[in-house]
Protein backbone atom coordinates (compact mmCIF):
# COMPACT_ATOMS: atom_id res chain seq x y z
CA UNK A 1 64.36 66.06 -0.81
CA UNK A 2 67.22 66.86 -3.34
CA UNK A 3 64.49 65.11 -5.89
CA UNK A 4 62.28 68.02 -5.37
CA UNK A 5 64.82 70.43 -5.39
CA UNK A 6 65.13 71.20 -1.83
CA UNK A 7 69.17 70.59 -0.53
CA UNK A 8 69.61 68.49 2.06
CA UNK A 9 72.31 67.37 4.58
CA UNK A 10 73.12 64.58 6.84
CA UNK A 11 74.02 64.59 10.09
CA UNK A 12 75.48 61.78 11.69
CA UNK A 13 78.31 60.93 14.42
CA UNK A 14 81.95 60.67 13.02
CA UNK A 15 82.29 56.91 13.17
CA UNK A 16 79.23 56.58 11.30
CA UNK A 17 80.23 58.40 8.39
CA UNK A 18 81.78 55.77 6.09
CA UNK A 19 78.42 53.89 6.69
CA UNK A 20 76.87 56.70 5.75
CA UNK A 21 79.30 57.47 2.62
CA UNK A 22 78.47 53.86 1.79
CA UNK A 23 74.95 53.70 1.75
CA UNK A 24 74.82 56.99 0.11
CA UNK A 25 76.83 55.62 -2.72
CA UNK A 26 74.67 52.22 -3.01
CA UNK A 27 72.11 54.01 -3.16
CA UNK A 28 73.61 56.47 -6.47
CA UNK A 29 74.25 59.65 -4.36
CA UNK A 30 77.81 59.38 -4.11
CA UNK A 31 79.48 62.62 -2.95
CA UNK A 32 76.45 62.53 -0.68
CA UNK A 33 77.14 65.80 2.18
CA UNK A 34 77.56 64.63 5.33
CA UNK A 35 77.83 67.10 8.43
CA UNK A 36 79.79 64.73 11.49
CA UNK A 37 79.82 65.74 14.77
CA UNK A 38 81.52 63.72 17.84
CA UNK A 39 80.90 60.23 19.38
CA UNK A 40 79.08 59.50 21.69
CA UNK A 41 76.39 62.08 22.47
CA UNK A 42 74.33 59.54 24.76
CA UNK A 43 76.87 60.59 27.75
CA UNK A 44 75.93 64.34 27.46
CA UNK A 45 74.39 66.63 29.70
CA UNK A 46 70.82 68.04 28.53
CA UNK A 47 73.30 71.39 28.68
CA UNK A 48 75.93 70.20 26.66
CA UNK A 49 73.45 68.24 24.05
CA UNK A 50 71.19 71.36 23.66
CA UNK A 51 74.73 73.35 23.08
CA UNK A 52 75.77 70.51 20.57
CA UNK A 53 72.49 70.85 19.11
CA UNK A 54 72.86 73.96 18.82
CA UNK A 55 76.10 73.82 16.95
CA UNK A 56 74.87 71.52 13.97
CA UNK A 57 71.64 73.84 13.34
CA UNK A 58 74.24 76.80 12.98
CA UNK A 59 76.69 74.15 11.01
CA UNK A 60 73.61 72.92 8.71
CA UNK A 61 72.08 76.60 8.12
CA UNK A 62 75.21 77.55 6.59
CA UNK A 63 75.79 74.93 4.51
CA UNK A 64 72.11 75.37 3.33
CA UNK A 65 72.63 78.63 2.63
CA UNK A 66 75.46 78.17 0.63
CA UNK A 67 74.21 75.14 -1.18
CA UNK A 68 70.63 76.40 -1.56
C-alpha cells in the first residue's frame, strides 16, 4: 500500500515480531512499523477479543493519523 502512497501498519502478536522485522527487511522495508499486541489470543473470550480488537483499531488509527 505504502507503493501507492497509502501508510500502512502491521499487526501481529509479540513473539512474532522479529519474524516479522525479518521478512520486512528481506523483503527491503527495513524499519518496517509493526503494532504487537499479546500472545496468545486463541484462548480469549469473544468479550475480551472484541475488547482487544478494539484496542489495536484505536492503536492503528493513531498511528495512521500521525503517519498519514
Amino acid at each position: 500500500m505504502e507503493e501507492q502512497g497509502v501508510p500502512a501498519i502491521a499487526v501481529v502478536t509479540t513473539p512474532f515480531r522479529n519474524t516479522g522485522e525479518a521478512m520486512a527487511a528481506s523483503w527491503g522495508k527495513p524499519g518496517y512499523p509493526f503494532l504487537d499486541t499479546p500472545h496468545p489470543i486463541a484462548n480469549l473470550t469473544d468479550a475480551d477479543l472484541d475488547r482487544r480488537a478494539d484496542e489495536l483499531a484505536d492503536a492503528c488509527a493513531h498511528w495512521l493519523q500521525s503517519h498519514g
